[in-house]
C-alpha atoms as a PDB file:
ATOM      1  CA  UNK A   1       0.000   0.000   0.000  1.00  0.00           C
ATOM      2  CA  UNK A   2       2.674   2.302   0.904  1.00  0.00           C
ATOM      3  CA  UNK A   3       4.487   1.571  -2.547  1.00  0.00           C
ATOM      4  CA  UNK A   4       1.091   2.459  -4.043  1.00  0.00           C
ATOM      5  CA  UNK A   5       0.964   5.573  -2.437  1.00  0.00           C
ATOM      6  CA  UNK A   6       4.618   6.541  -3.437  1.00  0.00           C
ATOM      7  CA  UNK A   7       3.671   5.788  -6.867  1.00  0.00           C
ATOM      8  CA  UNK A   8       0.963   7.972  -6.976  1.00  0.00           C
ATOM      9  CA  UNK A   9       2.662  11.468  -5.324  1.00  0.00           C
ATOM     10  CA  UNK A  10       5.425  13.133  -6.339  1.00  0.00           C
ATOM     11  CA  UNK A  11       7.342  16.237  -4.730  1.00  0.00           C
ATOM     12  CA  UNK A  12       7.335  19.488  -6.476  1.00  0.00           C
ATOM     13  CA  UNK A  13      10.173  22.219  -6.253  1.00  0.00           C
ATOM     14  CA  UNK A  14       8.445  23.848  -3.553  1.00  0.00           C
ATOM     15  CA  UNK A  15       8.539  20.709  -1.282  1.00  0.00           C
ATOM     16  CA  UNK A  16       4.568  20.012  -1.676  1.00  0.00           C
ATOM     17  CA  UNK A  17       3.445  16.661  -2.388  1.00  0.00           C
ATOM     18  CA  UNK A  18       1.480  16.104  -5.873  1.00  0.00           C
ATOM     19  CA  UNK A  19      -1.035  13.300  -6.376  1.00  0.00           C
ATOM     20  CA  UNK A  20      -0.203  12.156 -10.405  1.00  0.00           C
ATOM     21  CA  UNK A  21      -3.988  10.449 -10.541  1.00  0.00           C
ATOM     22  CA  UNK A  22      -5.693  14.026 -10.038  1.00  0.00           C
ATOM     23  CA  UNK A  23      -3.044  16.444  -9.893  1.00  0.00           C
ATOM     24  CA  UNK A  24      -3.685  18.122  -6.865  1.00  0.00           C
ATOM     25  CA  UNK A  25      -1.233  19.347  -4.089  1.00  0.00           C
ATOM     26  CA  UNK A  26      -0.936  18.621  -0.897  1.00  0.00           C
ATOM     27  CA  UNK A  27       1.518  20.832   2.226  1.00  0.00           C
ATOM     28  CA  UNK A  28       1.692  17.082   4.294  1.00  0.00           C
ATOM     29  CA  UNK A  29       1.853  13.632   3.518  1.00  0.00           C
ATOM     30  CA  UNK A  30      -0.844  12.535   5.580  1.00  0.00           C
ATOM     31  CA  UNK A  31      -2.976  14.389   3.548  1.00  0.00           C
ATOM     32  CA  UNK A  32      -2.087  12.895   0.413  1.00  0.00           C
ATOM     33  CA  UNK A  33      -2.093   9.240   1.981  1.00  0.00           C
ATOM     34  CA  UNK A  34      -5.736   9.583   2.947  1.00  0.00           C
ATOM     35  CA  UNK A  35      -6.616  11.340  -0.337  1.00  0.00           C
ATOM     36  CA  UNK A  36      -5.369   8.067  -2.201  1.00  0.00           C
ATOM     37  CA  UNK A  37      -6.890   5.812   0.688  1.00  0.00           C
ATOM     38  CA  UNK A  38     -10.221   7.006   1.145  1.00  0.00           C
ATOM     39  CA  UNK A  39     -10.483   6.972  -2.408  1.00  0.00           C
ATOM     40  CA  UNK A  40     -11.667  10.239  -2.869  1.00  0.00           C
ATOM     41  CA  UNK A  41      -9.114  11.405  -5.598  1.00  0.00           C
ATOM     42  CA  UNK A  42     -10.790  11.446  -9.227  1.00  0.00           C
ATOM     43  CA  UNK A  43      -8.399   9.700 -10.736  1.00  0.00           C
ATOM     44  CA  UNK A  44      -9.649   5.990  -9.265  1.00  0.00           C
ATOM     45  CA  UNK A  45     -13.009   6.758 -10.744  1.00  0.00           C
ATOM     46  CA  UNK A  46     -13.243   4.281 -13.777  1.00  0.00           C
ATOM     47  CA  UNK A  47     -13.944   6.099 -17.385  1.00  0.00           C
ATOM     48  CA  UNK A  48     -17.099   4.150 -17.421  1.00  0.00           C
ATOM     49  CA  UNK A  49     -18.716   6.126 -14.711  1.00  0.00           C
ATOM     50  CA  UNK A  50     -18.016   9.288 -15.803  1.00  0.00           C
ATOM     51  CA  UNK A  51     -21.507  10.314 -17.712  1.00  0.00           C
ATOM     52  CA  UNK A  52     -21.209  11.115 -21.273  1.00  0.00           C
ATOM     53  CA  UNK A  53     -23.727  12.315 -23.720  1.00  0.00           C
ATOM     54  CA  UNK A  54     -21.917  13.772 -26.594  1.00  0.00           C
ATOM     55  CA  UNK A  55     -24.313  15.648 -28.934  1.00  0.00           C
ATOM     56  CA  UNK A  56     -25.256  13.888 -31.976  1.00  0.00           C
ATOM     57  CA  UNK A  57     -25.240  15.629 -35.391  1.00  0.00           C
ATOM     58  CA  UNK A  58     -26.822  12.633 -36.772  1.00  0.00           C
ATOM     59  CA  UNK A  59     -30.017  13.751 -38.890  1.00  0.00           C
ATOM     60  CA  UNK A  60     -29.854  17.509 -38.669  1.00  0.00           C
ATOM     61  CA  UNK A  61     -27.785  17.779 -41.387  1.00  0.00           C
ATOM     62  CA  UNK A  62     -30.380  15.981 -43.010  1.00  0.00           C
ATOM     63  CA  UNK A  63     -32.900  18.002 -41.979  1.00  0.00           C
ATOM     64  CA  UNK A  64     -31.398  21.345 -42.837  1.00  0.00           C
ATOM     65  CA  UNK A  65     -30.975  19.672 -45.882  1.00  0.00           C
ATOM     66  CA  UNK A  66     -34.674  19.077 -46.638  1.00  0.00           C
ATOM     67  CA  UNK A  67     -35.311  22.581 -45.448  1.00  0.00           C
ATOM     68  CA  UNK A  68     -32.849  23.827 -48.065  1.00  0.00           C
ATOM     69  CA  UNK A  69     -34.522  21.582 -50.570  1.00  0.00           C
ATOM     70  CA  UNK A  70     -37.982  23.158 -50.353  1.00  0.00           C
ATOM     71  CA  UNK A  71     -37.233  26.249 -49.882  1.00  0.00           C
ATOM     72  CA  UNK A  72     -35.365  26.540 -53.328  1.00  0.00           C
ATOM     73  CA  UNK A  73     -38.621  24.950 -54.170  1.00  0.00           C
ATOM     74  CA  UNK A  74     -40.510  27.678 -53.291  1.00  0.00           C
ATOM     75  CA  UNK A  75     -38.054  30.289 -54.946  1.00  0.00           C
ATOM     76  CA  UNK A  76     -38.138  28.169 -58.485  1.00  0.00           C
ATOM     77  CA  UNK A  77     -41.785  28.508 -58.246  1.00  0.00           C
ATOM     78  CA  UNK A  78     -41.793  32.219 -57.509  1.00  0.00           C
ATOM     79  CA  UNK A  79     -39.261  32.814 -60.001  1.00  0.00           C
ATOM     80  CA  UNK A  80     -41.807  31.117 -62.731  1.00  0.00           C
ATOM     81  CA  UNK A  81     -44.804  33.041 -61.602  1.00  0.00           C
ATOM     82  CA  UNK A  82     -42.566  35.882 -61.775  1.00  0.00           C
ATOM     83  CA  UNK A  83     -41.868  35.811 -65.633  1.00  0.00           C
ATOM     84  CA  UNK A  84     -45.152  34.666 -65.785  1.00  0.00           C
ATOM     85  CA  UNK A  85     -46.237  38.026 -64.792  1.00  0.00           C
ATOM     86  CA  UNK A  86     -43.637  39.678 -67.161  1.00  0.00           C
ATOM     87  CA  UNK A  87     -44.880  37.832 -69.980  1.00  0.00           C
ATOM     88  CA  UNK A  88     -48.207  39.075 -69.699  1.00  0.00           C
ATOM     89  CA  UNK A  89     -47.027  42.449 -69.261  1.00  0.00           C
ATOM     90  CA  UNK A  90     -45.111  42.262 -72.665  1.00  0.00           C
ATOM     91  CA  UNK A  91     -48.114  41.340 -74.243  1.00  0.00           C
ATOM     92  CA  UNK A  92     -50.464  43.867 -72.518  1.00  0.00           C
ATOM     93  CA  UNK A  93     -48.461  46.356 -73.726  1.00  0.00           C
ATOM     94  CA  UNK A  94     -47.986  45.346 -77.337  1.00  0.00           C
ATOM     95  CA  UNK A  95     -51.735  43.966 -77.774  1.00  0.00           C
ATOM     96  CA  UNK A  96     -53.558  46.044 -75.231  1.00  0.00           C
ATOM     97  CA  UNK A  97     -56.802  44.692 -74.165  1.00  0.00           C
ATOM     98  CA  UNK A  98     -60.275  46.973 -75.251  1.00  0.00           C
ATOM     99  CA  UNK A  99     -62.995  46.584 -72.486  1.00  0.00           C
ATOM    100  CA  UNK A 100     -65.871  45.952 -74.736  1.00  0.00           C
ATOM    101  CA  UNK A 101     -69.295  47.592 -72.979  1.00  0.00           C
ATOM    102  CA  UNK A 102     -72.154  44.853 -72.328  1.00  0.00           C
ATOM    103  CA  UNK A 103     -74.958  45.529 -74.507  1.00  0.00           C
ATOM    104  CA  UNK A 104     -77.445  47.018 -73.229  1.00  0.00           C
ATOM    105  CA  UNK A 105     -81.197  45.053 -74.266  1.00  0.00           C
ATOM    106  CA  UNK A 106     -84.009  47.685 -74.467  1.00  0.00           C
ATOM    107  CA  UNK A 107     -86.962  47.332 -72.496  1.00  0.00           C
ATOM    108  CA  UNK A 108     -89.697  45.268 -74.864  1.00  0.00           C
ATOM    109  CA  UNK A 109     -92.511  47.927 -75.654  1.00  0.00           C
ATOM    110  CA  UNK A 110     -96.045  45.831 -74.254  1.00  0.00           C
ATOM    111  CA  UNK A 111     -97.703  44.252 -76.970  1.00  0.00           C
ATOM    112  CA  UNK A 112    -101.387  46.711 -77.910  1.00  0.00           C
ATOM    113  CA  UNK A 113    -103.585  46.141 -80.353  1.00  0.00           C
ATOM    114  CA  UNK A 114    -103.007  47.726 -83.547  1.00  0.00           C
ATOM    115  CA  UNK A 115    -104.941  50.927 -83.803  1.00  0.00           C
ATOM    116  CA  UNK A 116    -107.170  50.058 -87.040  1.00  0.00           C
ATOM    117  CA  UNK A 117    -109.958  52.051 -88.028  1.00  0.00           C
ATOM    118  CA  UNK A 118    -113.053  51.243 -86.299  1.00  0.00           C
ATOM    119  CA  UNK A 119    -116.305  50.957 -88.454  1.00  0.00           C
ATOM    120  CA  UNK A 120    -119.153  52.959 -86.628  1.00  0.00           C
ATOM    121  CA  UNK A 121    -122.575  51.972 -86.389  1.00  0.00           C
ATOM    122  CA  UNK A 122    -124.855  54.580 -87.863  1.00  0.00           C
ATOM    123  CA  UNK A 123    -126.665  56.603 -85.036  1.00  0.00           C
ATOM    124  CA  UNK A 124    -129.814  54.566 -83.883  1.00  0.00           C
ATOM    125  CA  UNK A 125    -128.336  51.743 -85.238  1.00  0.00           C
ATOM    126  CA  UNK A 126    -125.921  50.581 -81.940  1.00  0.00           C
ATOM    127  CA  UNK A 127    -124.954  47.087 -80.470  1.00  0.00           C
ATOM    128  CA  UNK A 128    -127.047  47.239 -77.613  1.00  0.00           C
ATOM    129  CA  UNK A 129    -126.214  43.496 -76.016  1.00  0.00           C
ATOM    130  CA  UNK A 130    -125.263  45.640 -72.608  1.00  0.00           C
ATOM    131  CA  UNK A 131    -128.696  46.969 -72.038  1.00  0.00           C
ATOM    132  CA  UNK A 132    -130.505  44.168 -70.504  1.00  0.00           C
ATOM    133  CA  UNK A 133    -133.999  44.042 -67.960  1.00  0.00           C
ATOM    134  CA  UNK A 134    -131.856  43.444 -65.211  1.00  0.00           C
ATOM    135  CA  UNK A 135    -129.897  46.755 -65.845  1.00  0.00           C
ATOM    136  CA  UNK A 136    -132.868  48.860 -66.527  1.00  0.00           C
ATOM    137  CA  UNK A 137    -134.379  47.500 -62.787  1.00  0.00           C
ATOM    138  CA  UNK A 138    -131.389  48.839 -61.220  1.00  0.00           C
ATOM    139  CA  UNK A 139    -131.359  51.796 -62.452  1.00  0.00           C
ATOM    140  CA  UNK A 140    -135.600  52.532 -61.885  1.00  0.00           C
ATOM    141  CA  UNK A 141    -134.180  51.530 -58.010  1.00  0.00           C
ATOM    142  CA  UNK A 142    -131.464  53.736 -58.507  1.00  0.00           C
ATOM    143  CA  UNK A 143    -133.751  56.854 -58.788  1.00  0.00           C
ATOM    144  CA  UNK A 144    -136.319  55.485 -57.104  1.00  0.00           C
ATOM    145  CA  UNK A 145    -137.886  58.203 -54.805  1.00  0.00           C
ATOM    146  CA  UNK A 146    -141.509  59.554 -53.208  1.00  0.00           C
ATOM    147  CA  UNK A 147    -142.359  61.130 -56.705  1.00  0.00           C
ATOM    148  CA  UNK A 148    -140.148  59.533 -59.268  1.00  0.00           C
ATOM    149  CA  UNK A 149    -139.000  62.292 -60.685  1.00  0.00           C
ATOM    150  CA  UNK A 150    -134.990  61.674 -61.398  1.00  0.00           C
ATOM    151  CA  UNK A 151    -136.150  58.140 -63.967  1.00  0.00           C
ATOM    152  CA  UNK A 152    -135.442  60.855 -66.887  1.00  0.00           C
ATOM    153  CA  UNK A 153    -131.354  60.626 -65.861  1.00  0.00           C
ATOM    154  CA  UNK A 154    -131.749  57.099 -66.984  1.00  0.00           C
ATOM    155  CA  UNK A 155    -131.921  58.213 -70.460  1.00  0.00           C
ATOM    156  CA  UNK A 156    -130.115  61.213 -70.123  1.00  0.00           C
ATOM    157  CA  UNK A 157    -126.727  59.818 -68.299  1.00  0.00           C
ATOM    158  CA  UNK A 158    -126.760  56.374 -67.719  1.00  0.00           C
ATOM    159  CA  UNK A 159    -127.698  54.865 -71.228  1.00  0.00           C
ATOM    160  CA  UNK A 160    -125.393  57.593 -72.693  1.00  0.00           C
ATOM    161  CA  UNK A 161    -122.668  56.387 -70.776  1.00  0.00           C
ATOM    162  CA  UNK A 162    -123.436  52.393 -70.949  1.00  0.00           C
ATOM    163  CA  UNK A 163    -124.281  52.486 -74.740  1.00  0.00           C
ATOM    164  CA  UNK A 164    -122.468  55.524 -76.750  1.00  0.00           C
ATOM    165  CA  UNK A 165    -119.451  56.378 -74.171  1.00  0.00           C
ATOM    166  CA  UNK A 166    -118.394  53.221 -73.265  1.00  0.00           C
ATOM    167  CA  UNK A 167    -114.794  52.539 -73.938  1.00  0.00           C
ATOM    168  CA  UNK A 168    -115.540  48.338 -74.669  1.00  0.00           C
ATOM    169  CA  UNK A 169    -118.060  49.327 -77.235  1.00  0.00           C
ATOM    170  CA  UNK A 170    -116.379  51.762 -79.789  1.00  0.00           C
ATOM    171  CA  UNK A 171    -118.437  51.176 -82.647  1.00  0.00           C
ATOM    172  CA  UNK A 172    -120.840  53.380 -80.696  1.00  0.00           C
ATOM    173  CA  UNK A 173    -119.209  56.337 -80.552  1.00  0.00           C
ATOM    174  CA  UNK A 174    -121.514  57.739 -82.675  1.00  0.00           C
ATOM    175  CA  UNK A 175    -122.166  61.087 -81.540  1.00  0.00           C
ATOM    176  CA  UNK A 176    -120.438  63.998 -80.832  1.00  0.00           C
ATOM    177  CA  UNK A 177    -120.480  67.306 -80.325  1.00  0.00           C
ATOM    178  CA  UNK A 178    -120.021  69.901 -83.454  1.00  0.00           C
ATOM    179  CA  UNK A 179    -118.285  73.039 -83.562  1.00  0.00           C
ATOM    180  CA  UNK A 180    -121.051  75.229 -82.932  1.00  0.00           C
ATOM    181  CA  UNK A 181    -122.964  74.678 -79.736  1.00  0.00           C
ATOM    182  CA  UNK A 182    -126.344  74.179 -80.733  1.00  0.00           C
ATOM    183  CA  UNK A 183    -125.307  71.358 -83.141  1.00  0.00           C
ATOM    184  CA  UNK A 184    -124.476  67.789 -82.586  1.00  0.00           C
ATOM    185  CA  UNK A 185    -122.529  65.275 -84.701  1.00  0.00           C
ATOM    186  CA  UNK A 186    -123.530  61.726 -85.431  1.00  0.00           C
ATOM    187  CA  UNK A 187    -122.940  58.807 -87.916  1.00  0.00           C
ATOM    188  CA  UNK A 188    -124.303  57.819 -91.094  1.00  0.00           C
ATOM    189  CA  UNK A 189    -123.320  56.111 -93.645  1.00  0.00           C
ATOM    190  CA  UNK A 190    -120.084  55.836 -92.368  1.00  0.00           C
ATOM    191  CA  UNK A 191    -119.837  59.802 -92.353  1.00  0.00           C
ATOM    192  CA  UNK A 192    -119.989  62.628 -89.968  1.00  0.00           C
ATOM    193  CA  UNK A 193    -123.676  64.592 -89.964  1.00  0.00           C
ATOM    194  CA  UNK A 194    -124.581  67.874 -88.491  1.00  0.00           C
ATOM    195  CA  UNK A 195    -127.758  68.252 -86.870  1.00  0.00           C
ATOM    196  CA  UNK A 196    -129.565  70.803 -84.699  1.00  0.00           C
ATOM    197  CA  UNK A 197    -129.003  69.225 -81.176  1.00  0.00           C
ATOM    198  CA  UNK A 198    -132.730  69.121 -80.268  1.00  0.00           C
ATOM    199  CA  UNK A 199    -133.105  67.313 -83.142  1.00  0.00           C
ATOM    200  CA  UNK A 200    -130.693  64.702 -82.428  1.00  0.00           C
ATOM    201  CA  UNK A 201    -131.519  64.510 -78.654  1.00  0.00           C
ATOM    202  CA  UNK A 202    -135.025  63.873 -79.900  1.00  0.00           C
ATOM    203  CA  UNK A 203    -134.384  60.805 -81.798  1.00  0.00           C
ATOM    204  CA  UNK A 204    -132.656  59.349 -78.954  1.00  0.00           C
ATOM    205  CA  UNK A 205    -135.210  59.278 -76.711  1.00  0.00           C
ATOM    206  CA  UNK A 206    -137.638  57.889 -79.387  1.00  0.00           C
ATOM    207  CA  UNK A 207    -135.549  55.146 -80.217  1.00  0.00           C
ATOM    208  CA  UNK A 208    -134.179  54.018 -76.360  1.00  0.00           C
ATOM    209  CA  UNK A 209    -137.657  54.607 -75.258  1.00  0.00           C
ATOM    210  CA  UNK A 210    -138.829  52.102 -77.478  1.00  0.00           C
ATOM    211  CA  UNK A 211    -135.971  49.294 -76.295  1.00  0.00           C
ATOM    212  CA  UNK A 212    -137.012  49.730 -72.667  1.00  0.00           C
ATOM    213  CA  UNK A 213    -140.455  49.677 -73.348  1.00  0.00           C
ATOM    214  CA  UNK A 214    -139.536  46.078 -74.692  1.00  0.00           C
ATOM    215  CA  UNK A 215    -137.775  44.913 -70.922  1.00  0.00           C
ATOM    216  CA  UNK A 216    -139.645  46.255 -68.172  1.00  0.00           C
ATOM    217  CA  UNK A 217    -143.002  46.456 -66.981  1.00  0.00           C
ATOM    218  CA  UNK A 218    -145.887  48.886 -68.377  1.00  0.00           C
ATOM    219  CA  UNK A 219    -146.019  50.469 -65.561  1.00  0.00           C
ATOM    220  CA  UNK A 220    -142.463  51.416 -64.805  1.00  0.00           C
ATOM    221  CA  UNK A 221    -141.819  52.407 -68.279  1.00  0.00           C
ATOM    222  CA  UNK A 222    -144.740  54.755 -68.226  1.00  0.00           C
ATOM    223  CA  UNK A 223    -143.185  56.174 -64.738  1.00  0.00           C
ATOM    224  CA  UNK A 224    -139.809  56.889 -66.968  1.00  0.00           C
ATOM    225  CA  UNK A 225    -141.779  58.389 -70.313  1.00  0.00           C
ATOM    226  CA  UNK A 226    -143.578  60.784 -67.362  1.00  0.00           C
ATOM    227  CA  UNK A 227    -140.012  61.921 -65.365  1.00  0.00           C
ATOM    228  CA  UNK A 228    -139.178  62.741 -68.944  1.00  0.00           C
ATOM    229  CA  UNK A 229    -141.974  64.949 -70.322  1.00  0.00           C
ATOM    230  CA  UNK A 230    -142.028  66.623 -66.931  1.00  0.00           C
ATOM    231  CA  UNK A 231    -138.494  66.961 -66.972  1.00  0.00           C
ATOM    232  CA  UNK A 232    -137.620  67.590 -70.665  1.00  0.00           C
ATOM    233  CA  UNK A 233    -135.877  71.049 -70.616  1.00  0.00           C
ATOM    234  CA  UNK A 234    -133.656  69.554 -68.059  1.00  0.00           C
ATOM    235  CA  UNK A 235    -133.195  66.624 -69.735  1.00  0.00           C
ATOM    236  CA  UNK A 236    -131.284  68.514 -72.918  1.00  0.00           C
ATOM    237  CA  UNK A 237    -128.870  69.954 -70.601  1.00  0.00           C
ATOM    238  CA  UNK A 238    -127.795  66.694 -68.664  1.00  0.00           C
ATOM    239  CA  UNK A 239    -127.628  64.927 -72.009  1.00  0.00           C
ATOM    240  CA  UNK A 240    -125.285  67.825 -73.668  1.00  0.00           C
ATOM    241  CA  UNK A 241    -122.851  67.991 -70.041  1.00  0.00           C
ATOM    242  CA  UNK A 242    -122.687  64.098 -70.329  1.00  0.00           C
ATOM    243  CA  UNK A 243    -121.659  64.094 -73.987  1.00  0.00           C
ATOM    244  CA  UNK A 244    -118.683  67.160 -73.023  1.00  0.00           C
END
């Protein structure tokens, strides 16, 4: 043991003692000898024990490599859009693109009858499929009253309007007014006539008195044929208003 200890200590110039397993200095031998006895010097301490985990490259080369790889990937494809681009540029420029407007479709014009001339009937001569019974009963209850004396408007507005004024019947618009006031207009023979007004007015009244005679009762129609003698005067001026 002692030769073990000699071997493992040497003395420096300035008379300390030197273990050779860890290189450390001692000022006394006794030191040293239980530094080497106990053990507690490094340098018995196998290589084995000593933990080592040296860092392993392994792989991230590789990796850095594949990161390399794709991005030169991506550049290469950005480089290819990029002339892309200029390409299109180039040809921009020589053959410059015209925006041409979107047509424009105009509205379709609704679809109307065409306006062909309308042969008139000749004045007392009307399509009269409107007037019916039923018709002339509501109007008598229309100007019904305590003494009856309004039936005369049935002749001198209402059949006006329903047979000669009404806009689904235009063959009947057979009468009109003429330039001078005391003269009215009416059809025959497929040409305008002048007549006195009273004349006209007159004729009317003979002929529609005669169709309603034909669809009510005797006795009504002789309350109308009295509103209208009693009521006569009155009765021109209601029929020329109506017809303005």
């Amino acid at each position: 043991m002692e030769n073990a200890t000699q071997s493992s200590e040497t003395l420096n110039l300035g008379g300390q003692l030197t273990c050779n397993l860890c290189h450390r200095q001692f000022k006394r031998k006794r030191y040293l000898t239980y530094h080497l006895q106990k053990k507690v010097c490094l340098g018995h301490l196998p290589l084995t024990t000593v933990p080592v985990n040296p860092i392993s490259f392994q792989g991230t080369e590789s990796e850095t490599l594949k990161l390399m790889i794709e991005y030169k990937k991506h550049e290469i494809e950005l480089a290819k859009l990029q002339l892309e681009l200029e390409k299109t540029k180039a040809i921009t420029k020589k053959y410059p693109i015209k925006l041409i407007p979107k047509p424009i479709t105009p509205p379709v014009p609704p679809i109307s009858r065409p306006n062909l001339s309308i042969r008139l009937h000749n004045f007392g001569e009307e399509n009269c499929i409107m007037l019916t019974d039923g018709i002339i009963i509501n109007l008598i209850e229309k100007y019904s009253d305590e003494n009856n004396m309004n039936f005369y408007r049935i002749l001198s507005y209402d059949l006006l309007k329903l047979v000669h004024l009404n806009q689904d019947y235009p063959e009947n618009h057979n009468i009109r007014q003429g330039d001078n006031t005391d003269e009215l207009l009416v059809v025959h023979e497929s040409q305008w006539v002048s007549y006195y007004y009273l004349t006209v007015i007159r004729e009317y009244l003979r002929g529609y008195l005669f169709r309603i005679r034909q669809l009510i009762d005797q006795k009504s129609f002789e309350q109308i044929e009295t509103s209208v003698v009693d009521n006569l005067e009155q009765l021109y001026q209601d029929f020329l208003s109506t017809l303005s």
